[in-house]
Protein backbone atom coordinates (compact mmCIF):
# COMPACT_ATOMS: atom_id res chain seq x y z
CA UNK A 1 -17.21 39.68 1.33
CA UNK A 2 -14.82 36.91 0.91
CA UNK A 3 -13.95 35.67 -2.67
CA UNK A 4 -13.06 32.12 -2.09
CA UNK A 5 -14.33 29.26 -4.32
CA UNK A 6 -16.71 27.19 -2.86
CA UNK A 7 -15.18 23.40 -1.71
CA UNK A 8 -16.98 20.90 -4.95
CA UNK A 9 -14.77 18.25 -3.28
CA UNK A 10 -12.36 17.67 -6.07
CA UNK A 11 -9.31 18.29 -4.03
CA UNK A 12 -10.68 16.28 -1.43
CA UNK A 13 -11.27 13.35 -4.17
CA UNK A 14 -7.33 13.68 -5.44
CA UNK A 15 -5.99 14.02 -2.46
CA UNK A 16 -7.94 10.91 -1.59
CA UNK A 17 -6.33 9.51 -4.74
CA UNK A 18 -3.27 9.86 -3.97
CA UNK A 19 -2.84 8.96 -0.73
CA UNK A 20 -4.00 5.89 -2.00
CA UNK A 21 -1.80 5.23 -4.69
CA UNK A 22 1.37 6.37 -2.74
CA UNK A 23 0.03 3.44 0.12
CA UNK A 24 0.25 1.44 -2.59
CA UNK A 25 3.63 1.71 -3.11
CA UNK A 26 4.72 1.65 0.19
CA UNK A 27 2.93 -1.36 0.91
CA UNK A 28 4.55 -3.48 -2.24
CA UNK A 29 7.84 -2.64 -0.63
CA UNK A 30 6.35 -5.11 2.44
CA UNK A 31 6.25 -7.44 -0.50
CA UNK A 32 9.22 -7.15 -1.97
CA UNK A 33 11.28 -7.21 1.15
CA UNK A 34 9.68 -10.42 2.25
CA UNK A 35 6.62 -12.42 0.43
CA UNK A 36 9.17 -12.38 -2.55
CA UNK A 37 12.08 -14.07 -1.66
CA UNK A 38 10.08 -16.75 0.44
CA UNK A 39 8.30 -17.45 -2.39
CA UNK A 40 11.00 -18.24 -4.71
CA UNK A 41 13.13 -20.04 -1.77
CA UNK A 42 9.39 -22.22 -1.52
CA UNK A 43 8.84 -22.94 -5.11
CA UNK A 44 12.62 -23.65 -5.06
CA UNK A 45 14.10 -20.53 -7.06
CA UNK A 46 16.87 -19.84 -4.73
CA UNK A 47 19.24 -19.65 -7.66
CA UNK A 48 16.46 -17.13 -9.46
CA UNK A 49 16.69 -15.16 -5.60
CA UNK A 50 20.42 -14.90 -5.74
CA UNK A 51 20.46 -13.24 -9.62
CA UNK A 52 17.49 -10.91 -8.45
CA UNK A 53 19.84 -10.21 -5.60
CA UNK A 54 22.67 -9.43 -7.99
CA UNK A 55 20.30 -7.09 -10.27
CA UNK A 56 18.69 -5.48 -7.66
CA UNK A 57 21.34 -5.04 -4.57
CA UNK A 58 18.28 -2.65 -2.42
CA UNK A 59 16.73 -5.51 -2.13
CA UNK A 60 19.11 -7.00 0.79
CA UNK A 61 19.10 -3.62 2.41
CA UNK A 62 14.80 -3.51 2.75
CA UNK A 63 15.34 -6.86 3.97
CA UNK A 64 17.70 -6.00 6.95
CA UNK A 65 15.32 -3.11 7.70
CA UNK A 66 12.00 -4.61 7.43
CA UNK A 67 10.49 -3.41 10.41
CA UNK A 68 11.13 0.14 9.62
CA UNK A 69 9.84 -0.72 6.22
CA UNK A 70 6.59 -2.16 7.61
CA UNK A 71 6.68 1.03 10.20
CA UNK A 72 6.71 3.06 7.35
CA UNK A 73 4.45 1.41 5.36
CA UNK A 74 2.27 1.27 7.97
CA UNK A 75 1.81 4.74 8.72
CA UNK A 76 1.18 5.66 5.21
CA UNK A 77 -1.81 3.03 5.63
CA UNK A 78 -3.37 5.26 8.50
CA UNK A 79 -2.53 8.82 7.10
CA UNK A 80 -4.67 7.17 3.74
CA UNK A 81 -7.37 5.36 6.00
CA UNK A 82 -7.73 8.64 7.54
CA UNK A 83 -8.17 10.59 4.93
CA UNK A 84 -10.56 7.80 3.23
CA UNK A 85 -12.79 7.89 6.09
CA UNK A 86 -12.75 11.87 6.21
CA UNK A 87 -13.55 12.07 2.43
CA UNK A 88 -15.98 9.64 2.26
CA UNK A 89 -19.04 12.19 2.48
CA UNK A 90 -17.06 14.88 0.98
CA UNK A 91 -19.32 16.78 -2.08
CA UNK A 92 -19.32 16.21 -5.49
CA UNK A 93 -19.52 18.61 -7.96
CA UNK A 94 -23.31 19.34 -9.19
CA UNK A 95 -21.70 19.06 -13.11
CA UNK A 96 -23.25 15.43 -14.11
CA UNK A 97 -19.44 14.45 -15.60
CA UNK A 98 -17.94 15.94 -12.79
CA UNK A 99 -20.02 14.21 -10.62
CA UNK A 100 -19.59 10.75 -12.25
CA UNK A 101 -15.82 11.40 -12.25
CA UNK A 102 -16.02 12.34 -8.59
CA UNK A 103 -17.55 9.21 -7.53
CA UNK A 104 -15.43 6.94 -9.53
CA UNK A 105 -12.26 8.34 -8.37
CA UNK A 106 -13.25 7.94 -4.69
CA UNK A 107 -14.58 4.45 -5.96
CA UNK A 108 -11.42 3.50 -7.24
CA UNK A 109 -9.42 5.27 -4.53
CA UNK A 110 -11.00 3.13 -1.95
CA UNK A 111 -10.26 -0.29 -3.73
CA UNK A 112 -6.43 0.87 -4.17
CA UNK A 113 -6.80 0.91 -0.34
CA UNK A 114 -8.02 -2.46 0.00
CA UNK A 115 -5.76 -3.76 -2.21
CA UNK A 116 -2.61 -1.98 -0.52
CA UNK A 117 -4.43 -3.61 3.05
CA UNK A 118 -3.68 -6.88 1.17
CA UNK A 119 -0.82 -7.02 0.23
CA UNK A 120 0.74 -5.42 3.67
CA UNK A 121 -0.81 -8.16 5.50
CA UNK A 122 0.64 -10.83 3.12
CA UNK A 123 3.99 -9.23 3.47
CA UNK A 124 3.39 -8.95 7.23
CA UNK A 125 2.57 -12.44 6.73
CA UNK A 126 6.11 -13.82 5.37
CA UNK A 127 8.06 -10.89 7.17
CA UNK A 128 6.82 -11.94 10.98
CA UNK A 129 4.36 -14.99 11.22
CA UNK A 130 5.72 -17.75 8.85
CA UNK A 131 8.99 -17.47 10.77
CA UNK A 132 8.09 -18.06 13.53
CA UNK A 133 5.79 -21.23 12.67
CA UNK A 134 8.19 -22.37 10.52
CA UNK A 135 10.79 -22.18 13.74
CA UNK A 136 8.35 -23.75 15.63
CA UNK A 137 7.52 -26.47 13.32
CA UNK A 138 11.38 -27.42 12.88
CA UNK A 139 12.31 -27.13 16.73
């Protein structure tokens, strides 16, 4: 007769959380690497660029490895879409507050995810596309 608790998908809902929090992260690093810095150079803050520079020296070295970055980033989206999409049906607990806990953290979860989407395609954005227009534009 086996002992084991039965699954009230609160493990599924946290791990759900989590992955989407950590994408988070690793998607603002797209960010900071690139939609950043063009910003500033746009708005005309290149002195305010080179003194962020000086504070923050890992900023250069995400730059000169952006595609790993976005590689990175990128597979932290999937491993959290996956898990998004697999926990999307998981239970809930039959507790009422449990319950209404459950459902807001997968709630939440899944606009973290959205939001992370956003900002790597911004970053994706200044990191590969305006570059290229903007070489095309000026050639």
């Amino acid at each position: 007769m086996s002992t084991a608790p039965a699954d009230d998908g609160l493990r599924a809902s946290a791990v759900s959380a989590w992955s989407s929090w950590l994408t988070l992260f690793a998607s603002s690093g797209t960010l900071v690497c690139c939609a950043l810095p063009a910003l500033l150079v746009t708005l005309g803050a290149g002195a305010a660029l080179s003194s962020l520079i000086a504070v923050v020296p890992g900023l250069v070295w995400i730059s000169e490895y952006k595609v790993e970055v976005f590689a990175f980033a990128g597979l932290m989206m999937a491993g959290s879409g996956l898990l998004q999409w697999r926990n999307r049906t998981a239970p809930c607990p039959l507790d009422p507050a449990l319950r209404h806990a459950c459902l807001r953290t997968r709630k939440t979860s899944a606009r973290v995810y959205v939001i992370s989407l956003a900002v790597y395609v911004v970053g994706g954005w200044f990191a590969f596309v305006q570059p290229l227009i903007g070489a095309q534009t000026a050639g």
